[in-house]
Protein backbone atom coordinates (compact mmCIF):
# COMPACT_ATOMS: atom_id res chain seq x y z
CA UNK A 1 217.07 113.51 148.73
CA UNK A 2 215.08 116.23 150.33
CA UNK A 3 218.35 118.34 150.36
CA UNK A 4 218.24 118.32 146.68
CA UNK A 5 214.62 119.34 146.35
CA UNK A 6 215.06 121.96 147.99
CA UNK A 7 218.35 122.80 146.46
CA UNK A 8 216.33 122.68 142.97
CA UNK A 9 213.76 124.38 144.40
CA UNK A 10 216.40 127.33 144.99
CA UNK A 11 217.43 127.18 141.62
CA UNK A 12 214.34 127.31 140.16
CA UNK A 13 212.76 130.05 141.95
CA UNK A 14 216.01 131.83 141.49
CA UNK A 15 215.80 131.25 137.18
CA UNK A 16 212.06 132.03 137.76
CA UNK A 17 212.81 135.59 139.09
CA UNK A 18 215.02 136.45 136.40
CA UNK A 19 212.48 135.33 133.26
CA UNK A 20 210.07 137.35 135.55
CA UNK A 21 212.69 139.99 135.24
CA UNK A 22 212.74 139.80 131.99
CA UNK A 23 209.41 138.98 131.12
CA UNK A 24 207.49 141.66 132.23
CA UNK A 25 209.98 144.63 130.36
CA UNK A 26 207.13 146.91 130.31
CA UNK A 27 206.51 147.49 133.99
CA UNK A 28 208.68 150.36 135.53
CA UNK A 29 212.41 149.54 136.32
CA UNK A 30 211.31 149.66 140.00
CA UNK A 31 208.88 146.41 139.88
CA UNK A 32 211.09 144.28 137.71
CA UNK A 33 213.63 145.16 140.04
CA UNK A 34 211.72 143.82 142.80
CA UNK A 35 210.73 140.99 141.64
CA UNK A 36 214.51 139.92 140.53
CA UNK A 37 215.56 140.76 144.34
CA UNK A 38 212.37 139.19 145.95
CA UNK A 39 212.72 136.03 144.07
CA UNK A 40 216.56 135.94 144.53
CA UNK A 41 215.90 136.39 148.42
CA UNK A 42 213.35 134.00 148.47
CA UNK A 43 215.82 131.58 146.58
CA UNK A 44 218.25 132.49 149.60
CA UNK A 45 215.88 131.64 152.42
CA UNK A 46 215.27 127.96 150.77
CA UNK A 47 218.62 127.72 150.32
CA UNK A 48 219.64 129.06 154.30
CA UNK A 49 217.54 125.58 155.31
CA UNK A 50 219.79 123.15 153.33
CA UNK A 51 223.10 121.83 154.61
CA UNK A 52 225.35 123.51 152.13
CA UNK A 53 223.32 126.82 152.48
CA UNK A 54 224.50 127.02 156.22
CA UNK A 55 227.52 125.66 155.19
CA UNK A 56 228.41 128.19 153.08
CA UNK A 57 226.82 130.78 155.32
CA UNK A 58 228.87 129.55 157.93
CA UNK A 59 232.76 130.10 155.45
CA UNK A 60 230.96 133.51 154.51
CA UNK A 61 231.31 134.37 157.95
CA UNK A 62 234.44 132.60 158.47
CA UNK A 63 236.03 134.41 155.45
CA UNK A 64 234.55 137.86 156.88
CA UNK A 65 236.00 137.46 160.18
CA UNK A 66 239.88 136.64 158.69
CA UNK A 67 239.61 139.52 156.51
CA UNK A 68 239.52 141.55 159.18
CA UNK A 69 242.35 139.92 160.76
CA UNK A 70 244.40 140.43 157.47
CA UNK A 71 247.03 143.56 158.04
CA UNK A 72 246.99 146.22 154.95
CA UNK A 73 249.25 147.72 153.59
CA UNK A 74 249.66 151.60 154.34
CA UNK A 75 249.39 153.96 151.53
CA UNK A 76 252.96 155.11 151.74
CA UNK A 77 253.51 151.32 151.38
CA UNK A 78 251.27 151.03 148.60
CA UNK A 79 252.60 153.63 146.92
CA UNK A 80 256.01 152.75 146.84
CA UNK A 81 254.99 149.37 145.81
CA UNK A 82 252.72 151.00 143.05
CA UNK A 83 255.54 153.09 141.53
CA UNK A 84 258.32 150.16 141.61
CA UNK A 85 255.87 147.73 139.30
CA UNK A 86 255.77 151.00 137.18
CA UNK A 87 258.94 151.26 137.00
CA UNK A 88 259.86 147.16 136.27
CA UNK A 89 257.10 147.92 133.65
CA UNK A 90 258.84 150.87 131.71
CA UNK A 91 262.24 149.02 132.11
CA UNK A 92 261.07 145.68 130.44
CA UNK A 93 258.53 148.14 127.58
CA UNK A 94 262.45 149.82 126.88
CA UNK A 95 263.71 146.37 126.54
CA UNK A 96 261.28 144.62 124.65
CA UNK A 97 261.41 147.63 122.79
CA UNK A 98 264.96 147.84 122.00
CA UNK A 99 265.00 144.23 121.10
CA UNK A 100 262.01 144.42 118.63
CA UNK A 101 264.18 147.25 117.17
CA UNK A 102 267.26 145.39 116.93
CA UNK A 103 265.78 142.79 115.31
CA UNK A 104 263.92 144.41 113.11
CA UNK A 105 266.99 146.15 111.93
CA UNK A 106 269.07 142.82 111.76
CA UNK A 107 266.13 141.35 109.83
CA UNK A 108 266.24 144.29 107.27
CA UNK A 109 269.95 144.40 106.24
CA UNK A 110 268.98 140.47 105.49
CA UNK A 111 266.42 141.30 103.11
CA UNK A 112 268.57 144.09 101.94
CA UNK A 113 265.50 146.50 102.45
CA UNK A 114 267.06 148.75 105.06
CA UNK A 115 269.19 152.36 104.44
């Protein structure tokens, strides 16, 4: 039960900061800012002493760590990658193209509207 107090609490302090936002549109961009990013941190630290906050702290890190064991592509890999979906992607707009065409030149000669 606690966990979702404080879970609501989060969420509250968090929807709090951006009516504050909101609400006080004629203070400089500088203060509203602040108090959008002070009351979303503050939201944050709440949240950091709730199960799911570590938890999801805890996959955040996870996640950073197996991005960086992820191999990328070069760029003369990503290039050559880049310029073959072009290509598929002119071939099929040809295509479609030539189809439309086609039919719109069958459908024509059966209206007996076409030249």
């Amino acid at each position: 039960m606690a966990e979702k107090i404080k879970i609501a609490a989060a969420a509250l302090i968090a929807v709090a900061g951006l009516w504050g936002f909101y609400a006080i549109a004629d203070q400089a961009s500088i203060v509203r800012l602040g108090v959008l990013v002070g009351a979303f941190a503050l939201a944050a630290g709440v949240m950091w002493f709730t199960t799911a906050g570590r938890d999801f702290a805890v996959f955040s890190r996870e996640s950073w760590d197996e991005a960086k064991r992820v191999v990328w592509p070069s760029r003369k890999e990503t290039l050559q990658t880049t310029g073959i979906v072009f290509a598929f992607v002119f071939v099929m707009a040809m295509m479609l193209w030539m189809i439309d065409a086609g039919l719109l030149w069958v459908t024509q000669r059966l209206l007996g509207q076409g030249g």
